[in-house]
Protein backbone atom coordinates (compact mmCIF):
# COMPACT_ATOMS: atom_id res chain seq x y z
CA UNK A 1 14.00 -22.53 6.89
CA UNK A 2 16.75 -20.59 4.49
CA UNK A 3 14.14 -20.01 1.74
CA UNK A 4 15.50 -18.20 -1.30
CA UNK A 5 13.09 -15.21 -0.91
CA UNK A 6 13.69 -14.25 2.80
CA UNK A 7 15.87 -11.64 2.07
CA UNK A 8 18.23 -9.64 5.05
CA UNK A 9 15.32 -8.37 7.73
CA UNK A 10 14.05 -12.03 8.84
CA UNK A 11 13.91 -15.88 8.59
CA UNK A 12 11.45 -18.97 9.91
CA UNK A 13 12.73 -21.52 12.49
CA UNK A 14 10.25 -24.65 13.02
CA UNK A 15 10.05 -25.86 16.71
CA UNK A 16 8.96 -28.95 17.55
CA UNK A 17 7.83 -29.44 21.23
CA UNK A 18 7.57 -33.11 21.84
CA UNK A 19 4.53 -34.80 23.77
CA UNK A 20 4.26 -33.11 27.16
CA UNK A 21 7.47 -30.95 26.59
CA UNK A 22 7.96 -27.09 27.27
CA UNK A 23 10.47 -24.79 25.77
CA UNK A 24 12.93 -23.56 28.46
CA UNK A 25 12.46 -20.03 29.48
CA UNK A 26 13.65 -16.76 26.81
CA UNK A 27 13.42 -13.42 26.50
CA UNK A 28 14.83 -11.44 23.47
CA UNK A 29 15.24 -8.04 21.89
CA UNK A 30 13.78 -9.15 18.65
CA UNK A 31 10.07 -9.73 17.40
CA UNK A 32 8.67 -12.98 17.15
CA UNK A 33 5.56 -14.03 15.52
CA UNK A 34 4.36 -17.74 15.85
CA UNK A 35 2.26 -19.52 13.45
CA UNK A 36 0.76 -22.88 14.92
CA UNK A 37 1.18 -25.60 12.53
CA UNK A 38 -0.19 -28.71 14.50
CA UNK A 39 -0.95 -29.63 17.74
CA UNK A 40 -2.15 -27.52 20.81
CA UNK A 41 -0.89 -26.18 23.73
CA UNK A 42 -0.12 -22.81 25.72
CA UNK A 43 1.77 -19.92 26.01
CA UNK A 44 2.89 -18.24 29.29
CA UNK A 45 4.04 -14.91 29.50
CA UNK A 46 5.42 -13.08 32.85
CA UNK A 47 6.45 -9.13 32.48
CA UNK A 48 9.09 -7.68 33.85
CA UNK A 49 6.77 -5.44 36.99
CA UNK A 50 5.86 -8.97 37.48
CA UNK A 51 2.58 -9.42 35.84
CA UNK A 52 1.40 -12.79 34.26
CA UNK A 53 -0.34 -14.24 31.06
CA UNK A 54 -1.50 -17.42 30.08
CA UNK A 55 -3.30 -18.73 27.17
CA UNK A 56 -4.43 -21.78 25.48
CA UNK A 57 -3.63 -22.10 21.50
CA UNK A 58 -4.11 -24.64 18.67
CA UNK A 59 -3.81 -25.24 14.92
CA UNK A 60 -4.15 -22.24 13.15
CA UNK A 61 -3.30 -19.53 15.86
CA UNK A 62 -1.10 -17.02 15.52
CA UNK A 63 0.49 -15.11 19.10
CA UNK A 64 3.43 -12.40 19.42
CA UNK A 65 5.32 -12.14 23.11
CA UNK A 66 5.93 -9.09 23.57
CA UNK A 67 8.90 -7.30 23.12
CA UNK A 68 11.88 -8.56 25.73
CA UNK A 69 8.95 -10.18 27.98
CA UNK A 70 9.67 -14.31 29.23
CA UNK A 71 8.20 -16.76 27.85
CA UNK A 72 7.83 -20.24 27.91
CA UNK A 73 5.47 -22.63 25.59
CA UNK A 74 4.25 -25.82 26.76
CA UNK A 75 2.88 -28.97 24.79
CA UNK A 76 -0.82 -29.68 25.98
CA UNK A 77 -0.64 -33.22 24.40
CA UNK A 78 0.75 -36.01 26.19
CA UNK A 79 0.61 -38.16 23.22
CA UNK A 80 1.37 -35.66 20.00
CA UNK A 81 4.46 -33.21 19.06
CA UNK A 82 3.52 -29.39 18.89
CA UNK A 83 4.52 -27.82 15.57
CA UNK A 84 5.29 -23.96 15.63
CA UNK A 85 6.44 -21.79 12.99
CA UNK A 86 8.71 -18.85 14.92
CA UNK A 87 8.96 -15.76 11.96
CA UNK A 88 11.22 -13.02 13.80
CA UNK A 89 13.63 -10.42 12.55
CA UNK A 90 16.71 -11.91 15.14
CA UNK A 91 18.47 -12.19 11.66
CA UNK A 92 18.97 -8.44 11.11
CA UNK A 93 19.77 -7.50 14.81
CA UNK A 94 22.21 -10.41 14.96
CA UNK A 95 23.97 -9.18 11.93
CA UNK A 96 24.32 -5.27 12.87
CA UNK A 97 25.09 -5.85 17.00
CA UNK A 98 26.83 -9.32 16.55
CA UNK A 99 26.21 -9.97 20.61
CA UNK A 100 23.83 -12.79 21.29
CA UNK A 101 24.21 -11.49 24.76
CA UNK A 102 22.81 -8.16 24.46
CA UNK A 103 20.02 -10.05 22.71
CA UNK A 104 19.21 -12.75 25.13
CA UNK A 105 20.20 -10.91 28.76
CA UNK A 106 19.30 -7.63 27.94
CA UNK A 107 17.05 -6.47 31.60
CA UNK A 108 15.47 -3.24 29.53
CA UNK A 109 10.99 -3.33 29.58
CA UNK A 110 9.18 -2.34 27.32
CA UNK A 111 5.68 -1.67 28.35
CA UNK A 112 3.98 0.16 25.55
CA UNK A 113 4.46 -3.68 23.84
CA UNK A 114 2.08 -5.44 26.24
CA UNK A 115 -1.16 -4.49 24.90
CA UNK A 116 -4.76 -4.89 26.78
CA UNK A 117 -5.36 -7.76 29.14
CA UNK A 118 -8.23 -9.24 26.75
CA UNK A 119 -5.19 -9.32 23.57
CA UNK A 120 -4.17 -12.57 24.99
CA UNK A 121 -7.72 -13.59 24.81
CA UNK A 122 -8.51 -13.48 21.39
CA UNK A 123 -9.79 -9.86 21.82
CA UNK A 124 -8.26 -7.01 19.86
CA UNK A 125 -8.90 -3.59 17.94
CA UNK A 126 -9.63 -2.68 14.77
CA UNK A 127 -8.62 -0.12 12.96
CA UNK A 128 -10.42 0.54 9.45
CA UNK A 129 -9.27 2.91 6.86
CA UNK A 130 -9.68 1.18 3.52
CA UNK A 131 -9.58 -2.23 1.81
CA UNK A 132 -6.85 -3.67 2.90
CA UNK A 133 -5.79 -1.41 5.45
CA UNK A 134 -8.13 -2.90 7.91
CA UNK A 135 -5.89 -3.42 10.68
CA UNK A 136 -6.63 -5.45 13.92
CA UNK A 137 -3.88 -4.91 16.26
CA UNK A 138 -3.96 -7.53 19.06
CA UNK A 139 -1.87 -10.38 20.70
CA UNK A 140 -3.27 -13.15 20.35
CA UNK A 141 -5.51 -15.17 17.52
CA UNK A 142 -7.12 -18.03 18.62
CA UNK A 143 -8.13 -19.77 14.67
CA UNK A 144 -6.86 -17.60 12.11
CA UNK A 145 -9.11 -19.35 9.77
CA UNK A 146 -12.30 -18.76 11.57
CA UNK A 147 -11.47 -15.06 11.50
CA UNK A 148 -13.84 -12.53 9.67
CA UNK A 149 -11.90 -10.96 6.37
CA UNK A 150 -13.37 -7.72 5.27
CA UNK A 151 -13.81 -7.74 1.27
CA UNK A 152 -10.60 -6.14 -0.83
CA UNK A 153 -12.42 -6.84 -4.01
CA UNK A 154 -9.68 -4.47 -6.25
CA UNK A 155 -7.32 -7.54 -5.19
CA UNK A 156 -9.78 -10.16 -7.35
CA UNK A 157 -13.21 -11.07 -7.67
CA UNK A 158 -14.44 -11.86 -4.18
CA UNK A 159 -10.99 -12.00 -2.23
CA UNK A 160 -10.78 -10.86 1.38
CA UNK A 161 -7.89 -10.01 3.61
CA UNK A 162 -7.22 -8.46 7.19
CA UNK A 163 -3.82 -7.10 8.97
CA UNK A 164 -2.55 -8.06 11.96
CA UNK A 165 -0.62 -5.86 14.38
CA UNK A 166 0.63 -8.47 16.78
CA UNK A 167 2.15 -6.57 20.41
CA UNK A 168 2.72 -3.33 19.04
CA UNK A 169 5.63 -4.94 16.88
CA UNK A 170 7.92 -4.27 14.11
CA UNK A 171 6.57 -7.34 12.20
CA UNK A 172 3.15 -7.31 9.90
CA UNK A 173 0.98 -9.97 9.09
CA UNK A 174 -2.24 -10.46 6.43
CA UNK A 175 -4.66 -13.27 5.92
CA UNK A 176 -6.34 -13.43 2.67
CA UNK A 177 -8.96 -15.70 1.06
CA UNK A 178 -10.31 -15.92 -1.81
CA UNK A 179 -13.36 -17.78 -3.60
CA UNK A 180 -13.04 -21.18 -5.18
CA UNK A 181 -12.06 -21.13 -9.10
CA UNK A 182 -10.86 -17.63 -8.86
CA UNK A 183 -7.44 -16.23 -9.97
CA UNK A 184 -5.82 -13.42 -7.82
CA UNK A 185 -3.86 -10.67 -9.46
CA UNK A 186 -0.71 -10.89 -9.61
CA UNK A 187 1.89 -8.34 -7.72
CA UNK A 188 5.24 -7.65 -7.05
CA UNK A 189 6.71 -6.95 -3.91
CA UNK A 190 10.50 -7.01 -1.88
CA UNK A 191 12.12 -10.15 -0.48
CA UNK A 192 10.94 -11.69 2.84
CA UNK A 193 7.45 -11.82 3.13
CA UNK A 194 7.12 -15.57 4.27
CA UNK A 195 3.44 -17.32 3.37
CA UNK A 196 1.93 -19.85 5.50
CA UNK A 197 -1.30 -21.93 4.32
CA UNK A 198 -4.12 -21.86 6.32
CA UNK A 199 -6.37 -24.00 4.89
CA UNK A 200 -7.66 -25.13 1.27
CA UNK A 201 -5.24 -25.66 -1.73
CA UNK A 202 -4.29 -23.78 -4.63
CA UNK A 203 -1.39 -22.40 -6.28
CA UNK A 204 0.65 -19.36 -6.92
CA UNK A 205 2.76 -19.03 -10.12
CA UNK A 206 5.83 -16.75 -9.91
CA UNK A 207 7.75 -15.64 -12.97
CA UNK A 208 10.23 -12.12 -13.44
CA UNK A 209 9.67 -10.15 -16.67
CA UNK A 210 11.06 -12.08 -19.81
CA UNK A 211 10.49 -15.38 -18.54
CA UNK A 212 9.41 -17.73 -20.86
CA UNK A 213 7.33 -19.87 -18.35
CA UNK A 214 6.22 -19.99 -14.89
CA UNK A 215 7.27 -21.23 -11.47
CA UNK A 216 4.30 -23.40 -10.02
CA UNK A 217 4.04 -23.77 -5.94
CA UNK A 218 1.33 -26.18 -5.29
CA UNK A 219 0.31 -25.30 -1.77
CA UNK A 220 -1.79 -26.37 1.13
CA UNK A 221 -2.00 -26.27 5.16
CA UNK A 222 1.67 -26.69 6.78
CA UNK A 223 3.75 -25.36 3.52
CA UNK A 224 5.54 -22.14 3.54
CA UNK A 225 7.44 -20.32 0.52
CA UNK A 226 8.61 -16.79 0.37
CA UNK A 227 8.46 -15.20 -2.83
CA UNK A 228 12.01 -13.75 -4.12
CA UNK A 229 12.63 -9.82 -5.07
CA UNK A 230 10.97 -8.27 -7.86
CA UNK A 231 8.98 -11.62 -8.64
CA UNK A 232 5.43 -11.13 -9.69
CA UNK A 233 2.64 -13.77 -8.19
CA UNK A 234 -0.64 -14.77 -8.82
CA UNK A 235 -2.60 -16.99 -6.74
CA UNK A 236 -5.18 -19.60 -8.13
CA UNK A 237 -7.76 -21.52 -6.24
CA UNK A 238 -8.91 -25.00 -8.06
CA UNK A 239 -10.33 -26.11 -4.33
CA UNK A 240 -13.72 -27.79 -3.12
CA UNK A 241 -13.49 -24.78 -0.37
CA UNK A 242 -12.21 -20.96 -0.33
CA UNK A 243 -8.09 -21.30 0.72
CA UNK A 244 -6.62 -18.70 2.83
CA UNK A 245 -3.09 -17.95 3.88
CA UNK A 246 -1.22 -15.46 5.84
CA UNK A 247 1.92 -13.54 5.01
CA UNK A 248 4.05 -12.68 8.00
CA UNK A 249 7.19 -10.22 7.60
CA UNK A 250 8.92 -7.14 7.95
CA UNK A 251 7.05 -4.00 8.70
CA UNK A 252 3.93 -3.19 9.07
CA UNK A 253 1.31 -1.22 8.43
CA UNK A 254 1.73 1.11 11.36
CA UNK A 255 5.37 0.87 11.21
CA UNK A 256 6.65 -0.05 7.70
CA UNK A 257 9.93 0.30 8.98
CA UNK A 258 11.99 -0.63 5.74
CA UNK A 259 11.64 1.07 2.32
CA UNK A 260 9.64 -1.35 0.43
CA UNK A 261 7.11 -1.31 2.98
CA UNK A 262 7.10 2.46 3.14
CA UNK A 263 6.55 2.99 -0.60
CA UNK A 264 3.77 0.16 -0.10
CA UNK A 265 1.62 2.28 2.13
CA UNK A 266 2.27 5.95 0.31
CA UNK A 267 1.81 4.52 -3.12
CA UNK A 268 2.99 1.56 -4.46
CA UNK A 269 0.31 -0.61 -3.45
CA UNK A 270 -0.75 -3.81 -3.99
CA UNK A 271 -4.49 -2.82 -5.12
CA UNK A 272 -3.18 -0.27 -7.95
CA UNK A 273 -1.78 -0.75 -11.65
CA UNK A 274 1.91 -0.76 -12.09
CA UNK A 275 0.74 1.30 -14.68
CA UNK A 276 -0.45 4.06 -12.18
CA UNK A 277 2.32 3.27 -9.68
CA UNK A 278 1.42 0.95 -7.95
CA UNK A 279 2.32 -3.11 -7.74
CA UNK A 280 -0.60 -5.47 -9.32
CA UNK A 281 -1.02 -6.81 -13.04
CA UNK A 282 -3.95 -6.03 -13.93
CA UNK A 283 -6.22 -8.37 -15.72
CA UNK A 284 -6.13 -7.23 -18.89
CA UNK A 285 -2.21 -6.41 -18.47
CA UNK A 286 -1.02 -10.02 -18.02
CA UNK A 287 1.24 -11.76 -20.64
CA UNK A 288 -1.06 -13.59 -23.49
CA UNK A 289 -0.16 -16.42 -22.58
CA UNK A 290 -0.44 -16.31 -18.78
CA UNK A 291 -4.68 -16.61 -18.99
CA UNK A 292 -4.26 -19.65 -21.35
CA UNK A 293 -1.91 -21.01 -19.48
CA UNK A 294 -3.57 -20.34 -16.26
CA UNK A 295 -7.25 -21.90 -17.57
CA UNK A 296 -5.60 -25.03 -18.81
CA UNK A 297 -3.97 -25.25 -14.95
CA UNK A 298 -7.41 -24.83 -13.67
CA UNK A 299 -8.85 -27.33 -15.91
CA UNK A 300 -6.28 -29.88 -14.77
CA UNK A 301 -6.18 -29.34 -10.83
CA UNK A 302 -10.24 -29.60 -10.96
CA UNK A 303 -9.84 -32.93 -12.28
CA UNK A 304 -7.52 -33.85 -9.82
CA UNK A 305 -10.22 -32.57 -7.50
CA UNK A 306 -12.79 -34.42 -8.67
CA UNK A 307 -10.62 -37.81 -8.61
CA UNK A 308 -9.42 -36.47 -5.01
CA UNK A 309 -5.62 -36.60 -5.81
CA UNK A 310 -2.81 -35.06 -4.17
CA UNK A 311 -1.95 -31.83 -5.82
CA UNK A 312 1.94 -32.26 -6.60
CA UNK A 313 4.58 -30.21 -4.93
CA UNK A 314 7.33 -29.42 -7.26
CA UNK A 315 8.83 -25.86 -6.52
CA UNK A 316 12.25 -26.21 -5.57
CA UNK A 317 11.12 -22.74 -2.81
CA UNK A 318 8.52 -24.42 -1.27
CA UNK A 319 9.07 -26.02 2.37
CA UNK A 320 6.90 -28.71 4.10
């Protein structure tokens, strides 16, 4: 999926593993994050001192092979197609070595990546420092949207998030949530950060400074949009139930890796003023007629609520 925001470091393929199918076998020198769309199945991971891994997966989970390890997925249903969302930086290794060979056949291990036994369990660690640096560093998620959030309240009134650290990789990921008939703040951050949708709808409105309007992406489980450079977003949640999403690219909080990410974790972050340095709108900063326009949105998609309508998908960014 070429979305308009991706940037250089990454991009999103979507596999489809039909009914009883299994990917052949691959091992690669770039990171790979999955996102399960639909469908269940397993994973099955042998190491190169000749150690083995196996786990079960379905909608919702999110997994990470480790770094240059084989692996082969496998469809559990003998009647339904697997849908998988692959997010991986091959795009910006491809690019600087141009040699799909050194990529695919390279024979170099990399233990440090494997992680604990129970990380392809659902177990993991967590790390807290602050509101929204609360990372959990792991392998495996089972249901990313039975996951407990810890609160990030300077984000919005109520909202939640958590960071993933998936095999010791160079790619992040964060799930946030956030209460029914709030708004989000808005923020601005680089290109590539690709947003999957848990569960719940909403929307996020993007605009750049002196637009006259907004951008709408209506959103709900199995979209995905990226939003472009220097675009600011706010998120808005008309739903029956809280939403949540996760936001895979990258860098991470351990290893930010690229520039924008740095400058994200020594001071331009997303839970301070622009004002003070940092990335978010704050209430009270937003254009006048963003809050007008963003109650009369409200207004509407509750009404569609309550006459249980399809909310309408019309950003030209935003991918089924």
């Amino acid at each position: 999926m070429h979305l308009k925001g991706r940037g250089d470091w990454m991009t999103v393929f979507l596999l489809e593993v039909p009914p009883g199918g299994q990917t052949a076998p691959q091992q690669h020198l770039f990171d790979e994050l999955f996102y399960v769309v639909s469908g269940s199945g397993s994973t099955v991971i042998e190491l190169p001192d000749g150690g083995r891994h196996a786990f079960e997966w379905g909608p919702r989970s999110l997994f990470a092979p480790p770094l240059n390890s084989r692996y082969r997925i496998f469809n559990g249903s003998g009647t339904e197609p697997v849908r998988i969302a692959s997010s991986n930086n091959m795009r910006i290794l491809m690019n600087v070595l141009h040699r799909a060979d050194f990529l695919f056949d390279h024979p170099f291990a990399f233990p440090e990546r494997e992680g604990l036994p129970g990380f392809y369990s659902g177990e993991g660690e967590m790390t807290a420092i602050r509101p929204g640096r609360n990372l959990w560093e792991t392998n495996f998620v089972p249901d990313l949207g039975a996951f407990e959030l810890k609160p990030w309240e300077a984000r919005g009134v109520g909202s939640s998030n958590i960071q993933f650290l998936m095999s010791e990789g160079s790619m992040g990921a964060h799930v946030s949530e956030m209460p029914v008939g709030t708004y989000k703040k808005a923020h601005r951050h680089g290109a590539g950060l690709h947003v999957f949708f848990i569960h719940g709808t909403g929307y996020t409105l993007l605009w750049n400074d002196g637009d006259r309007d907004f951008q709408r992406v209506d959103w709900r489980h199995g979209m995905c949009f990226a939003p472009p450079t220097t675009c600011s977003t706010s998120t808005s949640t008309p739903a029956r139930a809280p939403p949540a999403y996760v936001a895979v690219g990258f860098g991470s909080k351990r290893y930010p890796v690229i520039w924008d990410r740095r400058v994200g974790s020594e001071g331009k972050r997303t839970d301070v003023s622009i004002k003070d340095g940092g990335a978010q709108i704050e209430y009270a900063d937003q254009r006048p007629a963003h809050p007008r326009a963003l109650a009369r949105r409200i207004a509407q998609d509750r009404r569609h609520v309550a006459d249980g309508a399809v909310l309408r998908r019309d950003a030209s960014d935003a991918v089924n």
